[in-house]
PDB file of N, CA and C in Angstrom:
ATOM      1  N   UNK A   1     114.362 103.455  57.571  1.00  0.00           N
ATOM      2  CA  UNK A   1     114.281 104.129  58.848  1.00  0.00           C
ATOM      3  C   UNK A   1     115.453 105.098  58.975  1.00  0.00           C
ATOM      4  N   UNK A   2     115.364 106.460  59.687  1.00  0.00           N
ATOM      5  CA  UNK A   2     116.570 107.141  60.259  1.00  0.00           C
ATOM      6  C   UNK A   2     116.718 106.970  61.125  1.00  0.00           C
ATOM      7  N   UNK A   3     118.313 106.766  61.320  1.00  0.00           N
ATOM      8  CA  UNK A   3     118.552 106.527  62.857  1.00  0.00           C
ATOM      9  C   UNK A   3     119.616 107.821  62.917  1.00  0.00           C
ATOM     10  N   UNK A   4     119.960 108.210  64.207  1.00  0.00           N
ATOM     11  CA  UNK A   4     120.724 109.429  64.641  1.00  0.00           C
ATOM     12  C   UNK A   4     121.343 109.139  66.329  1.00  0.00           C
ATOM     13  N   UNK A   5     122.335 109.503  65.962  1.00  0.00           N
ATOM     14  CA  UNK A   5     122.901 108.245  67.393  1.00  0.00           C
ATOM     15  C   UNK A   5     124.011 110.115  67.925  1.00  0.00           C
ATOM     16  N   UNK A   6     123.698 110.366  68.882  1.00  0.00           N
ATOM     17  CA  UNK A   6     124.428 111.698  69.298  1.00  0.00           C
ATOM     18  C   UNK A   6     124.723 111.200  70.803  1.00  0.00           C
ATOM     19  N   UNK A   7     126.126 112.233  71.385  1.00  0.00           N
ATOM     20  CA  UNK A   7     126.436 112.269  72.758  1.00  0.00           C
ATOM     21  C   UNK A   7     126.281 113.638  73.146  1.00  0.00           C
ATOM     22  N   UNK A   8     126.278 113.850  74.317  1.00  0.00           N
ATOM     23  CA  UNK A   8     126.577 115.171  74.945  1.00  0.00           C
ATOM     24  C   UNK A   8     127.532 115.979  73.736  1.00  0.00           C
ATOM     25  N   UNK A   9     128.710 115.450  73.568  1.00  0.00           N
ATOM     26  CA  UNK A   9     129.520 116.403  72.206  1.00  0.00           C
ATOM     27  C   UNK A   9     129.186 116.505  71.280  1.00  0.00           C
ATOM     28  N   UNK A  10     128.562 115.663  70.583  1.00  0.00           N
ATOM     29  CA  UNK A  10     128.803 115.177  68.812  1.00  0.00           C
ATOM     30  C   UNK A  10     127.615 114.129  68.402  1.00  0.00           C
ATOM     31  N   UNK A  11     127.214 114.684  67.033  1.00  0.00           N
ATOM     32  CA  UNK A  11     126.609 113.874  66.472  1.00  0.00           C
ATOM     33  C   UNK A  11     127.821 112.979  66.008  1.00  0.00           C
ATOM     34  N   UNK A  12     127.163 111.327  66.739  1.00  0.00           N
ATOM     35  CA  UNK A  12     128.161 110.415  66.117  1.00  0.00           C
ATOM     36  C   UNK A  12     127.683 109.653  64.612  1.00  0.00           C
ATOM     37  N   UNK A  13     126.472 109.475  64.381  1.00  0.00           N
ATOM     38  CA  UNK A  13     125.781 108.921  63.143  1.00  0.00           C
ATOM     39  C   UNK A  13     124.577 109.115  63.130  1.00  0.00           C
ATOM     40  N   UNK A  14     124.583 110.115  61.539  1.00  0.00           N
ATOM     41  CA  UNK A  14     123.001 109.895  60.677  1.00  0.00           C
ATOM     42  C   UNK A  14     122.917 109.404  59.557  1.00  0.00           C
ATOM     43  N   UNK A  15     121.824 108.407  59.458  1.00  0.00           N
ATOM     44  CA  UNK A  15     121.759 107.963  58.290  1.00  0.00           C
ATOM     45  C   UNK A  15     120.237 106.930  58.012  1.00  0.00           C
ATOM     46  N   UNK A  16     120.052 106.616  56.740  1.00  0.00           N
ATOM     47  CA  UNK A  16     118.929 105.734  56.963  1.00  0.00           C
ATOM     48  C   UNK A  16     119.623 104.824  56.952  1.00  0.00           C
ATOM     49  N   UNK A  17     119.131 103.482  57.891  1.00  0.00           N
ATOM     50  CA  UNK A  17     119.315 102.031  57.823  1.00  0.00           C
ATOM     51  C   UNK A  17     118.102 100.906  57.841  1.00  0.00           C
ATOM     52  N   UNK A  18     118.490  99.986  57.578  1.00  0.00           N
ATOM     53  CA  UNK A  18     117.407  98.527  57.253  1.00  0.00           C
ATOM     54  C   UNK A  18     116.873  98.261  58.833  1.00  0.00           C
ATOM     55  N   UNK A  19     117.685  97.979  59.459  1.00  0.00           N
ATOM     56  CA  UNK A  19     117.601  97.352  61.134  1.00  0.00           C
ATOM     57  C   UNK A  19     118.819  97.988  61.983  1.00  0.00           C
ATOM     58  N   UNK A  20     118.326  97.980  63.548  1.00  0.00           N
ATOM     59  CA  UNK A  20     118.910  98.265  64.111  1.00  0.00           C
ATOM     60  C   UNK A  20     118.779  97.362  65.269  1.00  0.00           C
ATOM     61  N   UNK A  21     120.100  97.111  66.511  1.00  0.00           N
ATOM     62  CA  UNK A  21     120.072  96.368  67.449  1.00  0.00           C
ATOM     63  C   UNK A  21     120.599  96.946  68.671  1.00  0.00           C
ATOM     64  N   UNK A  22     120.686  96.782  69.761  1.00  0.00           N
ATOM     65  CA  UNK A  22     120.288  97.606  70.892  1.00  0.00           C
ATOM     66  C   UNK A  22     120.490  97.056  72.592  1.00  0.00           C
ATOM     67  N   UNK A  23     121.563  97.408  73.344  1.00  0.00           N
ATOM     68  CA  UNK A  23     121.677  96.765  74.551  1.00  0.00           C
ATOM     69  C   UNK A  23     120.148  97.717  75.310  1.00  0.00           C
ATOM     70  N   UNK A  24     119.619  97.188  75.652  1.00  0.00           N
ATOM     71  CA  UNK A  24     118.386  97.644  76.241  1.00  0.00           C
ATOM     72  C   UNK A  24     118.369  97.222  77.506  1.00  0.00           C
ATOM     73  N   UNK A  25     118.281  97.992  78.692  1.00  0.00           N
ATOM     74  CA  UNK A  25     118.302  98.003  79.646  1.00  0.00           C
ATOM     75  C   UNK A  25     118.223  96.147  80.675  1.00  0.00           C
ATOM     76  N   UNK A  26     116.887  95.801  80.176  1.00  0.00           N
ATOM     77  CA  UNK A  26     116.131  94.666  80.826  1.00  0.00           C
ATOM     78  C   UNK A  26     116.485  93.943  79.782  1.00  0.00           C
ATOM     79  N   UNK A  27     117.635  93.884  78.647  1.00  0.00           N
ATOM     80  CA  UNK A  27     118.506  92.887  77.294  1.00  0.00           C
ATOM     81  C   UNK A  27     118.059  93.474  76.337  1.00  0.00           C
ATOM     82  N   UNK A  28     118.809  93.060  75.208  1.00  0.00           N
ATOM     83  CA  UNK A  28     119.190  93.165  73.716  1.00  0.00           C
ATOM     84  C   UNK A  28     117.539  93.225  72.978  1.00  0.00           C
ATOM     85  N   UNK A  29     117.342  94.632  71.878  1.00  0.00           N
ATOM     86  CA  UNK A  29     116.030  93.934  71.595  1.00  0.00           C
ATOM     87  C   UNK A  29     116.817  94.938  69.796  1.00  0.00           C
ATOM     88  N   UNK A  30     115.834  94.416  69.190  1.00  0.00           N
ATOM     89  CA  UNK A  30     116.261  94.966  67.600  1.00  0.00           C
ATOM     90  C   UNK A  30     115.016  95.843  67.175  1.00  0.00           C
ATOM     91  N   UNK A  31     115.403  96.842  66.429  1.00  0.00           N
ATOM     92  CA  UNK A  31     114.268  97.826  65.840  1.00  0.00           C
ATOM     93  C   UNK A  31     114.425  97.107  64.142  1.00  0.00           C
ATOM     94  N   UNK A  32     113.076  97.169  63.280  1.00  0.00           N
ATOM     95  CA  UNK A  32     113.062  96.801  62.334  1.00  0.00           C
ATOM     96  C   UNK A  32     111.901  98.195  61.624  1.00  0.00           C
ATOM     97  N   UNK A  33     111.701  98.267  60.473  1.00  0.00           N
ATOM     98  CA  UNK A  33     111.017  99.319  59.726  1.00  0.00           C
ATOM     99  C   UNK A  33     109.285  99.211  60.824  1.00  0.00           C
ATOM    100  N   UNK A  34     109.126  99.966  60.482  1.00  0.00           N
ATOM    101  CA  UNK A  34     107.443  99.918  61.414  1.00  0.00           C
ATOM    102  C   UNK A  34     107.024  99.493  62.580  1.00  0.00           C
ATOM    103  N   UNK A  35     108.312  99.471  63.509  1.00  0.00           N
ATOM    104  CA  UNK A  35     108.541  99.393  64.565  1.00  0.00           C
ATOM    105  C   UNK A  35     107.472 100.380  65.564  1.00  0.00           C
ATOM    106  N   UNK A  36     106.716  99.481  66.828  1.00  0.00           N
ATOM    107  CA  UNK A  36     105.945 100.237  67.710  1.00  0.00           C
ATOM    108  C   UNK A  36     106.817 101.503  67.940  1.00  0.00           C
ATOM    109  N   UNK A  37     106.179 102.485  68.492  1.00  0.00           N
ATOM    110  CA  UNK A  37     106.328 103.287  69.338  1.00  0.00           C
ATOM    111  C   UNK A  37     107.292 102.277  71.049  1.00  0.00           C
ATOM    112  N   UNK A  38     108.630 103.130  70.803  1.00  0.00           N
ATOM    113  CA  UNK A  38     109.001 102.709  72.038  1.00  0.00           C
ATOM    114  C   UNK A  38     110.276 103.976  72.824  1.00  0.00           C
ATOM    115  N   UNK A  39     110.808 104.064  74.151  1.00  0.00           N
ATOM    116  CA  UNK A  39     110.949 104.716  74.843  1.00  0.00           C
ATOM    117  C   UNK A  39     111.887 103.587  75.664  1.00  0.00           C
ATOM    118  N   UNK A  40     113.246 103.517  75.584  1.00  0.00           N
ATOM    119  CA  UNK A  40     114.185 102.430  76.428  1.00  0.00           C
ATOM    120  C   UNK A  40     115.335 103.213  77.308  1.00  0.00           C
ATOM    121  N   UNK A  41     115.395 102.931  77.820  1.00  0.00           N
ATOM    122  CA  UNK A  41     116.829 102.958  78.472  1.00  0.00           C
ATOM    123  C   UNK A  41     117.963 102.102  78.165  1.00  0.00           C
ATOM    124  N   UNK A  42     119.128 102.379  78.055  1.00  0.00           N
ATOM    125  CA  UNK A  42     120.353 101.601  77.411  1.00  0.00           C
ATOM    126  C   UNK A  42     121.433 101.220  78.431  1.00  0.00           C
ATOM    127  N   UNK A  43     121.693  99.676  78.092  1.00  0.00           N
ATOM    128  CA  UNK A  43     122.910  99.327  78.991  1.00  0.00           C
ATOM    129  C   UNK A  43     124.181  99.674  78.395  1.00  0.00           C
ATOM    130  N   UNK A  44     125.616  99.837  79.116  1.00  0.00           N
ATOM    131  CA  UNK A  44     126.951  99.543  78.261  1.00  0.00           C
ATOM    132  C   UNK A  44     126.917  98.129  77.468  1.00  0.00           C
ATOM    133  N   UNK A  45     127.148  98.432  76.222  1.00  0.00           N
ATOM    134  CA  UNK A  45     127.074  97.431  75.472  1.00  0.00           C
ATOM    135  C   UNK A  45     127.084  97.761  73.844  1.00  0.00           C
ATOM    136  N   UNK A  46     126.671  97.024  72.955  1.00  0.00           N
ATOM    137  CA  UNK A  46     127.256  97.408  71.706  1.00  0.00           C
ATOM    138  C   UNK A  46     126.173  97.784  70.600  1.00  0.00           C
ATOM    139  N   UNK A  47     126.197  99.201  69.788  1.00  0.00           N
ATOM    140  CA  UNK A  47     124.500  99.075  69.452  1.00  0.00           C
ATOM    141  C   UNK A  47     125.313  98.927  67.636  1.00  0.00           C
ATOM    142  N   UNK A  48     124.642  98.003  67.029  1.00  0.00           N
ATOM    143  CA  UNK A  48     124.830  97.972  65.415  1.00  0.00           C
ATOM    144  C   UNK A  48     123.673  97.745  64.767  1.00  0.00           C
ATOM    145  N   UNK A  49     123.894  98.453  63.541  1.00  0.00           N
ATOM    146  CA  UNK A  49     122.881  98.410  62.487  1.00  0.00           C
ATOM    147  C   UNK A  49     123.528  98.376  60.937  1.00  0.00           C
ATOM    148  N   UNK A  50     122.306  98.357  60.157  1.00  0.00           N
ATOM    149  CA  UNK A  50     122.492  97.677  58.760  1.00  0.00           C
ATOM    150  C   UNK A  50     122.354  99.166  57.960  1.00  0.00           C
ATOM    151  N   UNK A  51     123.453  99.620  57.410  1.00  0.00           N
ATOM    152  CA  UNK A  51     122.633 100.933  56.665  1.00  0.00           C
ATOM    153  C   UNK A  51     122.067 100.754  55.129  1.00  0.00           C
ATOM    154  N   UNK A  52     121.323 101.551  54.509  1.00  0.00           N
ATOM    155  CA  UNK A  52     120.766 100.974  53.618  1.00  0.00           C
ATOM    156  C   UNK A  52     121.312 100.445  52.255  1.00  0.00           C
ATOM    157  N   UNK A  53     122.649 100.712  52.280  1.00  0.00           N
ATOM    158  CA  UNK A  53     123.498 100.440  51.646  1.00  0.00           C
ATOM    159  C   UNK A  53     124.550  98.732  51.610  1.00  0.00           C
ATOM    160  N   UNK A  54     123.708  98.061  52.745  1.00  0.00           N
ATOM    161  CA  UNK A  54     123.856  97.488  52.953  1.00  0.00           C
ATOM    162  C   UNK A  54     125.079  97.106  53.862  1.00  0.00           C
ATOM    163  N   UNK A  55     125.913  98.286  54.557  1.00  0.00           N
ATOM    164  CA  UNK A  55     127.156  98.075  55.302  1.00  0.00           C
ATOM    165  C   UNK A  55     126.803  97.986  56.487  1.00  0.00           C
ATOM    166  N   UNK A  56     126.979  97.268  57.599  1.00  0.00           N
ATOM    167  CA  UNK A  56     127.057  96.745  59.136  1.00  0.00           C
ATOM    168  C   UNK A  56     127.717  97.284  59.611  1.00  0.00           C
ATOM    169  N   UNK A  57     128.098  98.090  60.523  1.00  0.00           N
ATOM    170  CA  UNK A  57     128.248  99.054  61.650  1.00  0.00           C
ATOM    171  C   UNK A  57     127.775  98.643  62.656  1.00  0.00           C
ATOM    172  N   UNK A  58     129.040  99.138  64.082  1.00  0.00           N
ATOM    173  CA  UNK A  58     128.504  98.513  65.501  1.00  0.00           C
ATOM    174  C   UNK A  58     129.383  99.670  66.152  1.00  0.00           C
ATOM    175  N   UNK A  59     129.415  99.786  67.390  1.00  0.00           N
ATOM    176  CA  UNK A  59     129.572 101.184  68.423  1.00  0.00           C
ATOM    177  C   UNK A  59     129.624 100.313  69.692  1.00  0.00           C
ATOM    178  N   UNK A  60     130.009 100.407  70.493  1.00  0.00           N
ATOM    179  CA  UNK A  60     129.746 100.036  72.158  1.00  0.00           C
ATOM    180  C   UNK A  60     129.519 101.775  72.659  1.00  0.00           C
ATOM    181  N   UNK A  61     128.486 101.699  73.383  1.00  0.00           N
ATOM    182  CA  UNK A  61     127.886 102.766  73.977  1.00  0.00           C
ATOM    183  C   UNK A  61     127.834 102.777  75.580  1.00  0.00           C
ATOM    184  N   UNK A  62     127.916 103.866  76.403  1.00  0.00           N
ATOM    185  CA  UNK A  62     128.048 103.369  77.796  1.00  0.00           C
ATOM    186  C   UNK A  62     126.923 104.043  78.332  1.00  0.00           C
ATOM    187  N   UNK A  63     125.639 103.301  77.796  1.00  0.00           N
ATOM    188  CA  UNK A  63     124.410 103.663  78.468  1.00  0.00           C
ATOM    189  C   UNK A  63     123.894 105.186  77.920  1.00  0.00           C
ATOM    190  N   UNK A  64     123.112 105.436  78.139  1.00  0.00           N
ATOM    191  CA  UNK A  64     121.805 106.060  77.449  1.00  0.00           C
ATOM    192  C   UNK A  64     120.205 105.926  76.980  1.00  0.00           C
ATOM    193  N   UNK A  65     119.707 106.663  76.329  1.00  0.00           N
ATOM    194  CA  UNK A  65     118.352 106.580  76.047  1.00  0.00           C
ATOM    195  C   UNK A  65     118.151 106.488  74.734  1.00  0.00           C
ATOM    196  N   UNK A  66     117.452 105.470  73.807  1.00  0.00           N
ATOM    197  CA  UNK A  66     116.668 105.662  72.828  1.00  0.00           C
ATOM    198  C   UNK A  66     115.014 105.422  72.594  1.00  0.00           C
ATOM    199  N   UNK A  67     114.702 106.247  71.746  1.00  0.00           N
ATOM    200  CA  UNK A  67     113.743 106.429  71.064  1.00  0.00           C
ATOM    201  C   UNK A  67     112.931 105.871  69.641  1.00  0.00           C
ATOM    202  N   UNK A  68     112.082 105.226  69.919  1.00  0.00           N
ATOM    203  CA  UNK A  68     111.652 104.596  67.914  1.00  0.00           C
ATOM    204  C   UNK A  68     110.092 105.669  68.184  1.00  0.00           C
ATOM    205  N   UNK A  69     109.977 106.316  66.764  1.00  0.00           N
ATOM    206  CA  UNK A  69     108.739 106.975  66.725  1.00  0.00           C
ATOM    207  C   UNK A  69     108.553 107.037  64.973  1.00  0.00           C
ATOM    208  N   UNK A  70     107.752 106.738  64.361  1.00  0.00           N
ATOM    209  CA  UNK A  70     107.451 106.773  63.101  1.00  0.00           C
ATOM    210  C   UNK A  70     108.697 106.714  62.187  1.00  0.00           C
ATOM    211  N   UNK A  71     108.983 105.831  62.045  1.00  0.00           N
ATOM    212  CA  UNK A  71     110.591 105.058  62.011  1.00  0.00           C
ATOM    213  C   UNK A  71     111.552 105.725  61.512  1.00  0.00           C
ATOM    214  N   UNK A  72     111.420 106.883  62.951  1.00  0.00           N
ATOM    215  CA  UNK A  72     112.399 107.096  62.977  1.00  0.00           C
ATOM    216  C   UNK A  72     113.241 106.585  64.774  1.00  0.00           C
ATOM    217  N   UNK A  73     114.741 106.355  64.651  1.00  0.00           N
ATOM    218  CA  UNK A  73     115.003 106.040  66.047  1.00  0.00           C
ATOM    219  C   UNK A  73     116.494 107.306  66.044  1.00  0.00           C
ATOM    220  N   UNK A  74     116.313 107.681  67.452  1.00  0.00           N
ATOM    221  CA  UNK A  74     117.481 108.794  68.278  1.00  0.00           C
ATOM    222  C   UNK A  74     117.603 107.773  69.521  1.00  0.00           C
ATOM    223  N   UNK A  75     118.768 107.872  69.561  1.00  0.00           N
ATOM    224  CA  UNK A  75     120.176 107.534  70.641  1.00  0.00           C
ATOM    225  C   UNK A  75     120.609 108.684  71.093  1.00  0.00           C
ATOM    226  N   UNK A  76     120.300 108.567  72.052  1.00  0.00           N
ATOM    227  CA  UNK A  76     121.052 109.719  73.582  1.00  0.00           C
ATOM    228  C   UNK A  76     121.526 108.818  74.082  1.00  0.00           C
ATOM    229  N   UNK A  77     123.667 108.710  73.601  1.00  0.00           N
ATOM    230  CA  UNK A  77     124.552 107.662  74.071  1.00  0.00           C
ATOM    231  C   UNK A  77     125.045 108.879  75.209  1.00  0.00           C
ATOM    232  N   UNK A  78     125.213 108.487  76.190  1.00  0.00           N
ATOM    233  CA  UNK A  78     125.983 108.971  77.535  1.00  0.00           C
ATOM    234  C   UNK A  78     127.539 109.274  76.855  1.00  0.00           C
ATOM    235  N   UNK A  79     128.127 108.153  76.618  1.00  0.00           N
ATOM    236  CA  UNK A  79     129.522 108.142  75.319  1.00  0.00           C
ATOM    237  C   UNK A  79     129.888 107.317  74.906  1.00  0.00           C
ATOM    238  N   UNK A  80     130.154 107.119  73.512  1.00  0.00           N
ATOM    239  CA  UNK A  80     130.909 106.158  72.476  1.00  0.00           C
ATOM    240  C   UNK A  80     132.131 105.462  72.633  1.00  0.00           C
ATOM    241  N   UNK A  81     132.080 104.634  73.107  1.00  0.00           N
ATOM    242  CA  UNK A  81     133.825 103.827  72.726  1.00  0.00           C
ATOM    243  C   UNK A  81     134.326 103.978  71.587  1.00  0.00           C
ATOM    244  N   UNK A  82     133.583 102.920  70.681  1.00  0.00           N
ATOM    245  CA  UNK A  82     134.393 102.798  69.374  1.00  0.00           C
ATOM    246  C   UNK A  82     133.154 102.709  68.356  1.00  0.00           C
TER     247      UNK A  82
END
């Protein structure tokens, strides 16, 4: 899957990864390869994923919107902590 995680400034990460995980508005839900079609809103909280390389990566994000569509997923983070 590609994931692409951007703020108002900056692309913060592109890359393909295995899985991804996700403060989602109404709680935590995980994207995996062939993932439905989905459309979320994001809480402050921490989004990490697996890249295909097998390295784990995590971010706290302070709310925003993502997207899963033919696996691919975009993050519209409001802004990045860390």
């Amino acid at each position: 899957m590609q994931l692409e995680i951007v703020t108002p400034e900056k692309k913060i990460f592109q890359g393909e990864v295995s899985e991804a995980s996700f403060p989602g508005a109404t709680g935590s839900f995980q994207v995996l390869n062939n993932h439905a079609p989905i459309v979320s809103a994001l809480a402050k909280g921490t989004v990490s994923f697996t890249a295909k390389d097998g390295g784990k990566q995590s971010m706290v994000v302070e709310g925003g919107v993502v997207e899963v569509k033919d696996n691919v997923i975009v993050v519209l983070a409001e802004k990045v902590i860390s």
